[in-house]
PDB file of N, CA and C in Angstrom:
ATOM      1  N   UNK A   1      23.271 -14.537-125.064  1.00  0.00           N
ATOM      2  CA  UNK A   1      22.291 -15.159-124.185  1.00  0.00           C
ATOM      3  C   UNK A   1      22.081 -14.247-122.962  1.00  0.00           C
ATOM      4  N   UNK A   2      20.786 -13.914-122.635  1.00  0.00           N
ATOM      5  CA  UNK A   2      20.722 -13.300-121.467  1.00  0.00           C
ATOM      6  C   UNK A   2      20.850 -13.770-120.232  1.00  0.00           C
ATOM      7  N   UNK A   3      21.066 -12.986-119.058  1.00  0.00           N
ATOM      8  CA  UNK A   3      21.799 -13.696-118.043  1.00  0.00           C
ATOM      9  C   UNK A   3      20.591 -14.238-117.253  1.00  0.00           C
ATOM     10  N   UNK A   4      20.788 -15.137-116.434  1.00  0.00           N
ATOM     11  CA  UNK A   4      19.708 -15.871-115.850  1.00  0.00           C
ATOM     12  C   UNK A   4      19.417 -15.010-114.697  1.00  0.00           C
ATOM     13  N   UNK A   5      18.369 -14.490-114.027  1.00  0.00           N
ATOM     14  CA  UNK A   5      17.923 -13.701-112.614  1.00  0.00           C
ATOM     15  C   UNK A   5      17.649 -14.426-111.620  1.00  0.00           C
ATOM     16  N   UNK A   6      18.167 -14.191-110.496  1.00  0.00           N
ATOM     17  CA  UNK A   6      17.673 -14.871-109.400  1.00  0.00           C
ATOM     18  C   UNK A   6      17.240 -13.927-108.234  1.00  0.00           C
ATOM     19  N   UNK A   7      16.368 -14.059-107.291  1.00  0.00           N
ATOM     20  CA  UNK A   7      15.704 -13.001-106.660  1.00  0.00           C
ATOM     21  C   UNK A   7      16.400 -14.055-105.389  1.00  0.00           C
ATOM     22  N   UNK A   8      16.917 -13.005-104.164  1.00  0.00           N
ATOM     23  CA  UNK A   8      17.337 -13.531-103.151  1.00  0.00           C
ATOM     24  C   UNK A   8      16.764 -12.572-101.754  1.00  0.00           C
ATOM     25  N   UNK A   9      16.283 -13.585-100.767  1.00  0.00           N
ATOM     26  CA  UNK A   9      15.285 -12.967-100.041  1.00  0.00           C
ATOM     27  C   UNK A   9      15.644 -13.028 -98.548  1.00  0.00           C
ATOM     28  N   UNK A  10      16.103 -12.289 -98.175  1.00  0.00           N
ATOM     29  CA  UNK A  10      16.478 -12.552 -96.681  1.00  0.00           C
ATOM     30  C   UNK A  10      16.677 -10.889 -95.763  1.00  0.00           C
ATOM     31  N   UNK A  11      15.797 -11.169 -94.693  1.00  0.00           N
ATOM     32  CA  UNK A  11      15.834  -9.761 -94.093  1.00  0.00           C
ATOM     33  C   UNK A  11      16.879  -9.200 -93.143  1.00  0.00           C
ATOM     34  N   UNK A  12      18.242 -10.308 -93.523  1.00  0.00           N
ATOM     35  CA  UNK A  12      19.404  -9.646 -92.539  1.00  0.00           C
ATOM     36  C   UNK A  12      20.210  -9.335 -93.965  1.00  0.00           C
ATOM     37  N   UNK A  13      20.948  -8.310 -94.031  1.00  0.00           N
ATOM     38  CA  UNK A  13      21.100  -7.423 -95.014  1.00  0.00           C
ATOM     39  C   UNK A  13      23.103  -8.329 -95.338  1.00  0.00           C
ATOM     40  N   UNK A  14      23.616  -8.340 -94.355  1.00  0.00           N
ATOM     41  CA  UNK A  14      25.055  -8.830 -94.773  1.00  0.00           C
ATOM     42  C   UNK A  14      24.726 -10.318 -95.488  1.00  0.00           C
ATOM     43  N   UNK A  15      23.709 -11.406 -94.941  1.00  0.00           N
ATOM     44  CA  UNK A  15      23.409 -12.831 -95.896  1.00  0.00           C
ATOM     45  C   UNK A  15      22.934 -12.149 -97.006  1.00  0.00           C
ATOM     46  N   UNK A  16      22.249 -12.024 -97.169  1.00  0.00           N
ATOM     47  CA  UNK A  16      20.996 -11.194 -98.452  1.00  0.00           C
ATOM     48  C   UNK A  16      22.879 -10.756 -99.443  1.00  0.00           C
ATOM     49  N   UNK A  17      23.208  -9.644 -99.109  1.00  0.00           N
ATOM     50  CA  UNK A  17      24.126  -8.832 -99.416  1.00  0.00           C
ATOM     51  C   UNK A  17      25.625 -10.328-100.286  1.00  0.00           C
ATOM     52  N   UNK A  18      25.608 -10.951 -99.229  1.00  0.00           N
ATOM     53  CA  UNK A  18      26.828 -12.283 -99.617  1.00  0.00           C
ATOM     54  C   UNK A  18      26.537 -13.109-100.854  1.00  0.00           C
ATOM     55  N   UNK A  19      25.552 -13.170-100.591  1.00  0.00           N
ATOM     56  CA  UNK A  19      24.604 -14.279-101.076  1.00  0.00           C
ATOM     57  C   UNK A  19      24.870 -13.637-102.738  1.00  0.00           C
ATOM     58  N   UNK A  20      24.327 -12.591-102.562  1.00  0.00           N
ATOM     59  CA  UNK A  20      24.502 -11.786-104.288  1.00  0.00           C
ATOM     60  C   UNK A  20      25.336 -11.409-104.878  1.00  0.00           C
ATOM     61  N   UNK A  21      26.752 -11.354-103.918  1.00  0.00           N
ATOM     62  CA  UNK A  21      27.648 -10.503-104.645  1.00  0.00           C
ATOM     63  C   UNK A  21      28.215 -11.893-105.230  1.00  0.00           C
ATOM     64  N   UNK A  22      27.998 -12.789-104.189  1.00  0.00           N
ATOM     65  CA  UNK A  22      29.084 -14.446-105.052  1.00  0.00           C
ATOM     66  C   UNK A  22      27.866 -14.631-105.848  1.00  0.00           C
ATOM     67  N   UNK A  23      26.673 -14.710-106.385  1.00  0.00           N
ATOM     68  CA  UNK A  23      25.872 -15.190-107.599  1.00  0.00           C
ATOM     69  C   UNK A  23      26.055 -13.989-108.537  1.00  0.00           C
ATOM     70  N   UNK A  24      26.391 -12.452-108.389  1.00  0.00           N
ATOM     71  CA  UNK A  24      27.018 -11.481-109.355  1.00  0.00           C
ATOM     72  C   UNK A  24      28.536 -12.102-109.658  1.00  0.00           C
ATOM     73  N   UNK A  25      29.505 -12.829-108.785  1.00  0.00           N
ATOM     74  CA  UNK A  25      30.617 -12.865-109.546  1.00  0.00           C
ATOM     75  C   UNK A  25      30.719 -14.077-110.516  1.00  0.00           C
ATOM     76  N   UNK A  26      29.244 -14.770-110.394  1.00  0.00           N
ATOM     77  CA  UNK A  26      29.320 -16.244-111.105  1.00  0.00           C
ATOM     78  C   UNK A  26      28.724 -15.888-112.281  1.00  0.00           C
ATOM     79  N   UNK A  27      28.514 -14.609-112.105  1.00  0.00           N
ATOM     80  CA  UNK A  27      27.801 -14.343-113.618  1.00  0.00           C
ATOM     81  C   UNK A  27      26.007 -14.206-113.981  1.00  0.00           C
ATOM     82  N   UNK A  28      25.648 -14.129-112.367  1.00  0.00           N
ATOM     83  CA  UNK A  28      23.969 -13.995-112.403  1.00  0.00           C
ATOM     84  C   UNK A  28      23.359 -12.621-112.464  1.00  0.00           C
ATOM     85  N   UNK A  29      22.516 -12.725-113.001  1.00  0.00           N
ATOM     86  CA  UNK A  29      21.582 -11.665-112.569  1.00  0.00           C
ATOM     87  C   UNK A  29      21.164 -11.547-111.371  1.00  0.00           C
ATOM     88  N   UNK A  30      21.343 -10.373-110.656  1.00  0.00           N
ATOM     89  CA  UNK A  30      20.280 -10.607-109.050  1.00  0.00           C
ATOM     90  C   UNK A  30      19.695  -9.189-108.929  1.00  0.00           C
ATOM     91  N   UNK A  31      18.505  -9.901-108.316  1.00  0.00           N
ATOM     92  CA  UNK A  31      17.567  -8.834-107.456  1.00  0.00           C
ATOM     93  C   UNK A  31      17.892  -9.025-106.159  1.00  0.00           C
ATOM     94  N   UNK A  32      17.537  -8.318-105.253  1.00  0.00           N
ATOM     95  CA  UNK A  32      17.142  -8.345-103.696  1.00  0.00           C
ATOM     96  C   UNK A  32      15.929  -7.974-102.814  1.00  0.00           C
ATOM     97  N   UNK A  33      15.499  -8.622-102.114  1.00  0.00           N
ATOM     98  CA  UNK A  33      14.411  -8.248-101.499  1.00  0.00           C
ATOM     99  C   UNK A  33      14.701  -8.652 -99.720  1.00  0.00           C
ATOM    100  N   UNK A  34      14.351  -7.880 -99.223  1.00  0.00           N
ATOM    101  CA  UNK A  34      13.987  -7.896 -97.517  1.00  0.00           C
ATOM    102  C   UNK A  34      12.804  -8.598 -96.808  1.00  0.00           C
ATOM    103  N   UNK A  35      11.850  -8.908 -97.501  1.00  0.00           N
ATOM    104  CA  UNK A  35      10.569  -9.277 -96.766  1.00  0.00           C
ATOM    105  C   UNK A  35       9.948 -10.308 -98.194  1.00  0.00           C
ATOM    106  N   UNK A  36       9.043 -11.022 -97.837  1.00  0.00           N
ATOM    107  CA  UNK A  36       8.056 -11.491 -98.960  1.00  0.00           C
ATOM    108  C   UNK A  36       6.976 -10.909 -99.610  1.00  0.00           C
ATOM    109  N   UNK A  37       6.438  -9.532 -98.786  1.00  0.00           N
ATOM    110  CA  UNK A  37       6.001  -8.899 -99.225  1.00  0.00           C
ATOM    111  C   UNK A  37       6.651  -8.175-100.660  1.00  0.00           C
ATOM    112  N   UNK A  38       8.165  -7.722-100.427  1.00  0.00           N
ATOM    113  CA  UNK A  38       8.740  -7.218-101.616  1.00  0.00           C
ATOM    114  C   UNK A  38       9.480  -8.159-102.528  1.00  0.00           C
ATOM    115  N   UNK A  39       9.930  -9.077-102.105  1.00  0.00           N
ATOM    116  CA  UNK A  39       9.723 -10.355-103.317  1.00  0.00           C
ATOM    117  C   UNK A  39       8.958 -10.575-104.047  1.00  0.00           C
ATOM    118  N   UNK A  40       7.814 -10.518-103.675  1.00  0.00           N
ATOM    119  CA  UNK A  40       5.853 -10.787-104.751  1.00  0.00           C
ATOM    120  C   UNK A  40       6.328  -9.762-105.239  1.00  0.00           C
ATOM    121  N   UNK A  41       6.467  -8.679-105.132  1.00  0.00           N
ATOM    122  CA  UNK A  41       6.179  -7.916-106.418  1.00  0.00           C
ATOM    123  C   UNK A  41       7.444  -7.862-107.293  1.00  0.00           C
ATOM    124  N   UNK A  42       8.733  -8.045-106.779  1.00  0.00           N
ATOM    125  CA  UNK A  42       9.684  -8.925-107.672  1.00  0.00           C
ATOM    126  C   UNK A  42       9.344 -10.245-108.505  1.00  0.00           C
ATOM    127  N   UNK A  43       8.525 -10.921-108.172  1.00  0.00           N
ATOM    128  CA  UNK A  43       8.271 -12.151-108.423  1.00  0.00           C
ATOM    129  C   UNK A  43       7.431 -11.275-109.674  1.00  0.00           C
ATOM    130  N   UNK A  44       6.076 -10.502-109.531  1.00  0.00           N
ATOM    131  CA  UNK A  44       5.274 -10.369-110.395  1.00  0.00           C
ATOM    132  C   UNK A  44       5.949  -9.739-111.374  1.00  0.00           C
ATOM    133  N   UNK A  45       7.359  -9.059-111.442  1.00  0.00           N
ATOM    134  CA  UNK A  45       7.529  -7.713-112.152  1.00  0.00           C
ATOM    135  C   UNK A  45       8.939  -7.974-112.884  1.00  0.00           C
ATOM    136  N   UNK A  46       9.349  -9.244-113.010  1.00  0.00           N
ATOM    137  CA  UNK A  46      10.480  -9.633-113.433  1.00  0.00           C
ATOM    138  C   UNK A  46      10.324 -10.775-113.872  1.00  0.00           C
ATOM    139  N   UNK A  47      10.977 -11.382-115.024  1.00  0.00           N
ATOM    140  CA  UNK A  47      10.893 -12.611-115.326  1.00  0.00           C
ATOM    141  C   UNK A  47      12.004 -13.341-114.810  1.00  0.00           C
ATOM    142  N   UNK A  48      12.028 -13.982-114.046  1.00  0.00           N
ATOM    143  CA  UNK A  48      12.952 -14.791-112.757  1.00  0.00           C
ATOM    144  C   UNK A  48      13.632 -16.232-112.853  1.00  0.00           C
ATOM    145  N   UNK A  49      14.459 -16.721-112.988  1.00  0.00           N
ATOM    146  CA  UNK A  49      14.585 -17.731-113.015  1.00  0.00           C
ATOM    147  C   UNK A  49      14.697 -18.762-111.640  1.00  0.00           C
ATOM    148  N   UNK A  50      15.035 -17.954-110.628  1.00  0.00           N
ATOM    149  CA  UNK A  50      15.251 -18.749-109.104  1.00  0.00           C
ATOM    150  C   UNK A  50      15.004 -17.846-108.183  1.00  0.00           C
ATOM    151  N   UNK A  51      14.130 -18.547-107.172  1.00  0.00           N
ATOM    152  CA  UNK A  51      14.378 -17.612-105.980  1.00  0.00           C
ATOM    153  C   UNK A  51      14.964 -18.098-105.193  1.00  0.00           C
ATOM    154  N   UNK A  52      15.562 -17.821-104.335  1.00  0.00           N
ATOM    155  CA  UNK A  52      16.735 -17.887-103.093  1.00  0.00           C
ATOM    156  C   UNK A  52      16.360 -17.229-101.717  1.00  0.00           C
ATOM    157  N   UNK A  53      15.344 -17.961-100.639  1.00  0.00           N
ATOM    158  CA  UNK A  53      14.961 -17.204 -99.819  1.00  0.00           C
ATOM    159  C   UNK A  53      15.346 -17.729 -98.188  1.00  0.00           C
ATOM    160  N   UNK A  54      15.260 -16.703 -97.591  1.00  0.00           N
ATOM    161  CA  UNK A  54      15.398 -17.323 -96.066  1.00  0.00           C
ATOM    162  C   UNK A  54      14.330 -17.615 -95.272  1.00  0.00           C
ATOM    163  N   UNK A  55      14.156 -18.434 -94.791  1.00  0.00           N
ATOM    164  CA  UNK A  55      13.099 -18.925 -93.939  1.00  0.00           C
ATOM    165  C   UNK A  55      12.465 -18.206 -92.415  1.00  0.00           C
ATOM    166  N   UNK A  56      13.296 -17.581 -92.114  1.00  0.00           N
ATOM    167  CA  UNK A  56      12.804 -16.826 -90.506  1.00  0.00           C
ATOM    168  C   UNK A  56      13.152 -15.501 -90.690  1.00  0.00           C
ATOM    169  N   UNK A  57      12.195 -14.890 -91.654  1.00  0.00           N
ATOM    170  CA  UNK A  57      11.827 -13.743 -91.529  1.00  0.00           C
ATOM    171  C   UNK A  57      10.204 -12.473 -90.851  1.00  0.00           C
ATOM    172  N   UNK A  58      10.249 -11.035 -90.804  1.00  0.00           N
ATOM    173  CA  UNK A  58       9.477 -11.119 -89.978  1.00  0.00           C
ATOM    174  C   UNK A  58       8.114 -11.139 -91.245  1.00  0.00           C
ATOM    175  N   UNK A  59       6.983 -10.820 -90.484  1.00  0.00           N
ATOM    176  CA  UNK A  59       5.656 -11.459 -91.719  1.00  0.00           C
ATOM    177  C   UNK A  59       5.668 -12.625 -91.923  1.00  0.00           C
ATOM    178  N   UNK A  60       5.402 -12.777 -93.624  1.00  0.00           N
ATOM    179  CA  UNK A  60       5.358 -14.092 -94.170  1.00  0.00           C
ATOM    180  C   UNK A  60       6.605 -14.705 -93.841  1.00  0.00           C
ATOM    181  N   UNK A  61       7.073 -15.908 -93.525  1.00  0.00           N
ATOM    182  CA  UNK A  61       7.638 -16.895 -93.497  1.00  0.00           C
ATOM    183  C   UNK A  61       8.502 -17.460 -95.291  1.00  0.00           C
ATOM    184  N   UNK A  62       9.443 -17.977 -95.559  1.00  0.00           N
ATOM    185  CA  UNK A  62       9.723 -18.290 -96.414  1.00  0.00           C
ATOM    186  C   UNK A  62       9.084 -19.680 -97.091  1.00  0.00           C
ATOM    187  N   UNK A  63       8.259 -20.412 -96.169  1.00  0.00           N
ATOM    188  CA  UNK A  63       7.637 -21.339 -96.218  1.00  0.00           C
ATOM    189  C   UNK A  63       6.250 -20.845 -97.053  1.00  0.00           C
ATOM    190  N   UNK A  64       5.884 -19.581 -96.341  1.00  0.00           N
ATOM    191  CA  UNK A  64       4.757 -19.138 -96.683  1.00  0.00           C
ATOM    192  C   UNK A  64       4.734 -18.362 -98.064  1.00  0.00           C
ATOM    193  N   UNK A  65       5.852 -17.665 -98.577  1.00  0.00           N
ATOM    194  CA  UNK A  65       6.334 -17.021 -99.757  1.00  0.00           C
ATOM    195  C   UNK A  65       6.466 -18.127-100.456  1.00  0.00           C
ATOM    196  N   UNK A  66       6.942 -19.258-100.367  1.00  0.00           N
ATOM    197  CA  UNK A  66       7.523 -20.624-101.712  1.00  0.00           C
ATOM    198  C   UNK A  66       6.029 -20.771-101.899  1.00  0.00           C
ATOM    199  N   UNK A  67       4.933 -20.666-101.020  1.00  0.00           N
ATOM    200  CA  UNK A  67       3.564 -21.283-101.422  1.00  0.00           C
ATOM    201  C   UNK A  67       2.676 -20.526-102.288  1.00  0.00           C
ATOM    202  N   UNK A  68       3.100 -19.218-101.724  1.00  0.00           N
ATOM    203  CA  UNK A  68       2.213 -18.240-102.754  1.00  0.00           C
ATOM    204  C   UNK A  68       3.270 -18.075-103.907  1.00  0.00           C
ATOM    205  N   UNK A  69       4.485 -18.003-104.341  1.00  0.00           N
ATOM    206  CA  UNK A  69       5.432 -18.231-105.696  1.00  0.00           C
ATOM    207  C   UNK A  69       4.334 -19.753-105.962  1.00  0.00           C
ATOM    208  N   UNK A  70       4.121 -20.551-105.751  1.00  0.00           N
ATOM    209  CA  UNK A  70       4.333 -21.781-106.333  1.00  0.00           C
ATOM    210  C   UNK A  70       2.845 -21.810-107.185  1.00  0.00           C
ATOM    211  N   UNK A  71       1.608 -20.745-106.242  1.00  0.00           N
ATOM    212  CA  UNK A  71       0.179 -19.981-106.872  1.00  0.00           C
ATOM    213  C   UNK A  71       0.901 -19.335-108.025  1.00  0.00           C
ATOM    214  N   UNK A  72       1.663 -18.762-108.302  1.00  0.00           N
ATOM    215  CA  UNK A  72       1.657 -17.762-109.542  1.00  0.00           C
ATOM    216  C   UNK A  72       2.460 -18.522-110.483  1.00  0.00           C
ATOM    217  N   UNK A  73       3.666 -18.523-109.821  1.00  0.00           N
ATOM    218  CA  UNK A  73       4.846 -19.327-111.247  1.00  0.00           C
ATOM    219  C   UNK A  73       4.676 -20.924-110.658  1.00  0.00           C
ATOM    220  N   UNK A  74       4.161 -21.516-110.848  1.00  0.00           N
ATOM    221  CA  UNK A  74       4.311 -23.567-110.263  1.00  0.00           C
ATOM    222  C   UNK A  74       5.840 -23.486-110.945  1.00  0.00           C
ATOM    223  N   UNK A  75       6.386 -22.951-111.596  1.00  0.00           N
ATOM    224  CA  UNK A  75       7.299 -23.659-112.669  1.00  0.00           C
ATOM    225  C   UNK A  75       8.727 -23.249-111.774  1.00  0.00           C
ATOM    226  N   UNK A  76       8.634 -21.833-111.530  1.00  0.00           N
ATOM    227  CA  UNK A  76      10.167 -21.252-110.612  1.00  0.00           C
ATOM    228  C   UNK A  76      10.600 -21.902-109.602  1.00  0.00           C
ATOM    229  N   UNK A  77      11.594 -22.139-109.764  1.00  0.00           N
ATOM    230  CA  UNK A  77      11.849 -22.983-108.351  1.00  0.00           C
ATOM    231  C   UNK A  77      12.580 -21.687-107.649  1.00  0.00           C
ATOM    232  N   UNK A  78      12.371 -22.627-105.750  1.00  0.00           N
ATOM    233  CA  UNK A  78      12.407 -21.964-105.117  1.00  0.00           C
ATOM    234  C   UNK A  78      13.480 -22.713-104.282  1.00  0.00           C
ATOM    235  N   UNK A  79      14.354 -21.964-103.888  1.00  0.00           N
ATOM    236  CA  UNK A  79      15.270 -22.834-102.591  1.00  0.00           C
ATOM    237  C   UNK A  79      14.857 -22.107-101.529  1.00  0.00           C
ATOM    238  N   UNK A  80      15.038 -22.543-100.249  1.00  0.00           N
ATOM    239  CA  UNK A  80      14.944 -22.135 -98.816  1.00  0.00           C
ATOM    240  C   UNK A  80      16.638 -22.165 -97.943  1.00  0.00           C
ATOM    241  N   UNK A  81      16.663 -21.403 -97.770  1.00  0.00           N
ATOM    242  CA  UNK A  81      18.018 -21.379 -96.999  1.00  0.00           C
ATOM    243  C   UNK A  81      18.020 -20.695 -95.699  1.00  0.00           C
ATOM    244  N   UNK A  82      17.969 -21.982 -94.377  1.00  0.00           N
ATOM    245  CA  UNK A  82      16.967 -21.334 -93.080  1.00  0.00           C
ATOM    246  C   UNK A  82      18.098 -21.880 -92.016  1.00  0.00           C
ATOM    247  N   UNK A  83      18.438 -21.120 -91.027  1.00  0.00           N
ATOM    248  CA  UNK A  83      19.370 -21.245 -89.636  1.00  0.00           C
ATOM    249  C   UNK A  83      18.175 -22.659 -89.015  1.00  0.00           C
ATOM    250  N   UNK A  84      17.157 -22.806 -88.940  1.00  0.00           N
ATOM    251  CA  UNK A  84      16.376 -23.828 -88.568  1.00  0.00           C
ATOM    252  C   UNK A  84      15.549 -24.576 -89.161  1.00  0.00           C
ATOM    253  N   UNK A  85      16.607 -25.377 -89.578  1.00  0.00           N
ATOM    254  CA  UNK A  85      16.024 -26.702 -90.465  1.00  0.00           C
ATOM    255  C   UNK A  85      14.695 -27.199 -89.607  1.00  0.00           C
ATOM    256  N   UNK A  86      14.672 -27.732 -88.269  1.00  0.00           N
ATOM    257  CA  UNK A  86      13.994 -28.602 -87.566  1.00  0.00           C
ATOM    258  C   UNK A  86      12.975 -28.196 -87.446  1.00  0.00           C
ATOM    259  N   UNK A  87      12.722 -26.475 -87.612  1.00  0.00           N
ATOM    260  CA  UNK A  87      11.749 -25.829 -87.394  1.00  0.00           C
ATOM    261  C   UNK A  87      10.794 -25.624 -88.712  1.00  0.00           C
ATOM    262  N   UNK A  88      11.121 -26.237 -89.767  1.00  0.00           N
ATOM    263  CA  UNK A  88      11.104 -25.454 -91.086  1.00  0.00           C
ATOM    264  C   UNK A  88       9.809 -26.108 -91.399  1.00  0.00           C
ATOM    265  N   UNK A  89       9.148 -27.472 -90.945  1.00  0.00           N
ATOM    266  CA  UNK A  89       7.680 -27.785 -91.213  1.00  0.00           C
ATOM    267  C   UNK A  89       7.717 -28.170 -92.741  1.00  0.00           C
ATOM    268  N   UNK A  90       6.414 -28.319 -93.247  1.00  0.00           N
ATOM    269  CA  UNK A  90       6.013 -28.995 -94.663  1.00  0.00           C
ATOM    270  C   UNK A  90       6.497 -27.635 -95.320  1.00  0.00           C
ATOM    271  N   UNK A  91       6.776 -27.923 -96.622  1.00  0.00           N
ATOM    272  CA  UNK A  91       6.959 -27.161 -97.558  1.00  0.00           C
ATOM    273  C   UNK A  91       6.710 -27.070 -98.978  1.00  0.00           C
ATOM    274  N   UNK A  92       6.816 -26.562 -99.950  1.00  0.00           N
ATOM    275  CA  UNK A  92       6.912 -26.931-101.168  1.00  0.00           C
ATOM    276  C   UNK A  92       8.297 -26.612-102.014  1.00  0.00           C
ATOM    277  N   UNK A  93       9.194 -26.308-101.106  1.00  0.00           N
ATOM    278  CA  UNK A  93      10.440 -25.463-102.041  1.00  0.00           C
ATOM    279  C   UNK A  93      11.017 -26.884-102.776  1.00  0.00           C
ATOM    280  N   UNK A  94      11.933 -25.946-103.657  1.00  0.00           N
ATOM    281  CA  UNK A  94      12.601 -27.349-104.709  1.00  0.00           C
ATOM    282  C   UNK A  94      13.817 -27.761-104.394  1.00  0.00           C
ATOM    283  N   UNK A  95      14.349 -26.982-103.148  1.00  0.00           N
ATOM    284  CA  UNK A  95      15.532 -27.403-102.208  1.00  0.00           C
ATOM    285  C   UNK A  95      15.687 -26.438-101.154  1.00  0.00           C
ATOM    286  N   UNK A  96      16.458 -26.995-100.041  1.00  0.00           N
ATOM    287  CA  UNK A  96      16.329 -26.587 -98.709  1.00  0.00           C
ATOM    288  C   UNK A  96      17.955 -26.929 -98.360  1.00  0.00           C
ATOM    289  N   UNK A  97      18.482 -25.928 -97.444  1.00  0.00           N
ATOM    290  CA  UNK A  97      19.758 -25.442 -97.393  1.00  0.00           C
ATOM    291  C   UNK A  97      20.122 -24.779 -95.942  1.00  0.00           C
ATOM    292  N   UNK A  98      20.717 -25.360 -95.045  1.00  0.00           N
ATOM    293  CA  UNK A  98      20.897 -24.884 -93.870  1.00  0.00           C
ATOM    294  C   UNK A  98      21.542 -23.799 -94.047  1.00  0.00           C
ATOM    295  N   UNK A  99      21.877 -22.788 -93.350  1.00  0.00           N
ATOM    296  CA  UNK A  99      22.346 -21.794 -93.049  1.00  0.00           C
ATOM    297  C   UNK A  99      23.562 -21.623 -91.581  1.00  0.00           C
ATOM    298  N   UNK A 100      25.299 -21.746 -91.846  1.00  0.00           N
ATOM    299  CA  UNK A 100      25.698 -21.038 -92.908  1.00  0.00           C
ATOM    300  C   UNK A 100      26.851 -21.767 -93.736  1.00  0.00           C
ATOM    301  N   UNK A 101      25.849 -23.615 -93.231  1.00  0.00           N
ATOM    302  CA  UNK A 101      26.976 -24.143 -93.547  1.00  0.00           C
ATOM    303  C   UNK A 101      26.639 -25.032 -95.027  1.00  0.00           C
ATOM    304  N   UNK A 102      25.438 -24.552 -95.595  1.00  0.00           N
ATOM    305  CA  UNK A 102      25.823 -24.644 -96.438  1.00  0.00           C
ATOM    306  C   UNK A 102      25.333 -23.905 -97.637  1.00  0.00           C
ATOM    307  N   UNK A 103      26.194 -22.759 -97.319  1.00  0.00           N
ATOM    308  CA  UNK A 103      26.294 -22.101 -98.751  1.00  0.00           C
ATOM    309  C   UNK A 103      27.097 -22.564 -99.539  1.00  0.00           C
ATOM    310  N   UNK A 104      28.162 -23.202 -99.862  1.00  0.00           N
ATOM    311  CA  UNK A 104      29.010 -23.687-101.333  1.00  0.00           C
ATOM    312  C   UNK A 104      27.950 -24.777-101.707  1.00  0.00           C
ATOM    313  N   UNK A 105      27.259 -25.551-100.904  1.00  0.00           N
ATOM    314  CA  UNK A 105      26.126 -26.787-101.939  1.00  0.00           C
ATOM    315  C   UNK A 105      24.757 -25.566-102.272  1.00  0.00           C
ATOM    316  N   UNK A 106      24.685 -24.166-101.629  1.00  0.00           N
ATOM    317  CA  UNK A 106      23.704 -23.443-102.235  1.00  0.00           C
ATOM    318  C   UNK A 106      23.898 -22.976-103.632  1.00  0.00           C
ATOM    319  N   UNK A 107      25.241 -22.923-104.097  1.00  0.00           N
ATOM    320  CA  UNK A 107      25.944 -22.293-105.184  1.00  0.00           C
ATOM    321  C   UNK A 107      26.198 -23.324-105.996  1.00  0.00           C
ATOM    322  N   UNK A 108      26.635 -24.802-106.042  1.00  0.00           N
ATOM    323  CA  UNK A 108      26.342 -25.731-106.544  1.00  0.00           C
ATOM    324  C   UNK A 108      25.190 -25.828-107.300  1.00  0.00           C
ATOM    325  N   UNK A 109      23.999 -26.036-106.054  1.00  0.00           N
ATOM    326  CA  UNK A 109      22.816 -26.272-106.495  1.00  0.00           C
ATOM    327  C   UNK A 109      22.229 -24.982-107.602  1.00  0.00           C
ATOM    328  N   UNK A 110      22.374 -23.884-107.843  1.00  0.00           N
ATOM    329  CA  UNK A 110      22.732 -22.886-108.198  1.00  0.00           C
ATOM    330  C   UNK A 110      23.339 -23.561-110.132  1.00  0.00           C
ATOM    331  N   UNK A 111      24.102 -23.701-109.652  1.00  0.00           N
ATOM    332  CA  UNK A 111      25.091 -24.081-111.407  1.00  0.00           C
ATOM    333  C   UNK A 111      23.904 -25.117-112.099  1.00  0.00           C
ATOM    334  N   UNK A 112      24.109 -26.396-111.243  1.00  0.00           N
ATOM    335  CA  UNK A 112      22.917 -27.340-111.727  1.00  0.00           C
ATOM    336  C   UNK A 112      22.100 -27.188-112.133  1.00  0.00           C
ATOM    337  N   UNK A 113      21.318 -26.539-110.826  1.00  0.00           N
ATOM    338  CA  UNK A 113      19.892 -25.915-111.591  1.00  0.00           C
ATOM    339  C   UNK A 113      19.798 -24.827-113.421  1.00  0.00           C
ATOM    340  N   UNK A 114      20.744 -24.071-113.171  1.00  0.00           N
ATOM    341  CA  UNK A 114      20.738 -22.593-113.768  1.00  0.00           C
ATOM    342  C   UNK A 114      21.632 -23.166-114.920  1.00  0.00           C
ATOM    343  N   UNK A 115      22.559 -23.867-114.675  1.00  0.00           N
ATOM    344  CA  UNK A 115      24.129 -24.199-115.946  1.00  0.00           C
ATOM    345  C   UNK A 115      25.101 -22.916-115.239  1.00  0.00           C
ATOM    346  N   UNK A 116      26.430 -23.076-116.071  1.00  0.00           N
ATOM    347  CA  UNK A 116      27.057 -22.280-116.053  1.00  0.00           C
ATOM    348  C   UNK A 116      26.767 -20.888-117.151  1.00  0.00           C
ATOM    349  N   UNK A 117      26.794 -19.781-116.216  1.00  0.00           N
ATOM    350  CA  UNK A 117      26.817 -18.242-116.932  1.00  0.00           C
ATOM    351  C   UNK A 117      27.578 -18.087-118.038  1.00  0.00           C
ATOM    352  N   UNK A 118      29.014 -18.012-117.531  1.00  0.00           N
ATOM    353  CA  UNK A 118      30.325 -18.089-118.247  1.00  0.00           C
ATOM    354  C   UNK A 118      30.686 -19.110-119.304  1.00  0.00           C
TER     355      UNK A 118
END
């Protein structure tokens, strides 16, 4: 069975960086991207199963990236994982995840969604 991909999007490089090495030791596929600009073309150029993005980045917004993912793939889900929930406005993601307390329910949500790799 091939491994499931998840594209993880955040423009501070040690989250981005964490974030992948614990979804590489669970057995995922990962991409990385810095901006939403280079996600879209991850998004267009890979067949993806999850994206994993941060919300307060510079440019597009992660709010604004789940909307244009949701124009191309409706089907990929998208989580948001943002230091400012309160700030985070309407959305369309398929779950939302404070930052940094909760990454173990990001990795949860993660298994659920995806199953186990292993």
């Amino acid at each position: 069975m091939p491994k499931r991909r998840i594209l993880v999007v955040d423009d501070e490089p040690l989250i981005r960086n964490a974030v992948s090495v614990r979804l590489v030791r669970m057995g995922f596929e990962i991409f990385q991207a810095s901006s939403a600009m280079e996600a879209m073309k991850l998004v267009a150029d890979k067949a993806l199963d999850l994206v994993i993005t941060d919300n307060d980045m510079p440019g597009r917004k992660g709010v604004e990236l789940t909307a244009i993912i949701k124009e191309v793939e409706p089907t990929l889900p998208v989580f948001i994982f943002t230091g400012l929930l309160s700030g985070l406005g309407p959305h369309n993601a398929d779950a939302v995840f404070e930052k940094p307390a909760d990454l173990a329910k990001i990795f949860t949500a993660v298994l659920e969604l995806l199953g186990n790799p292993r």
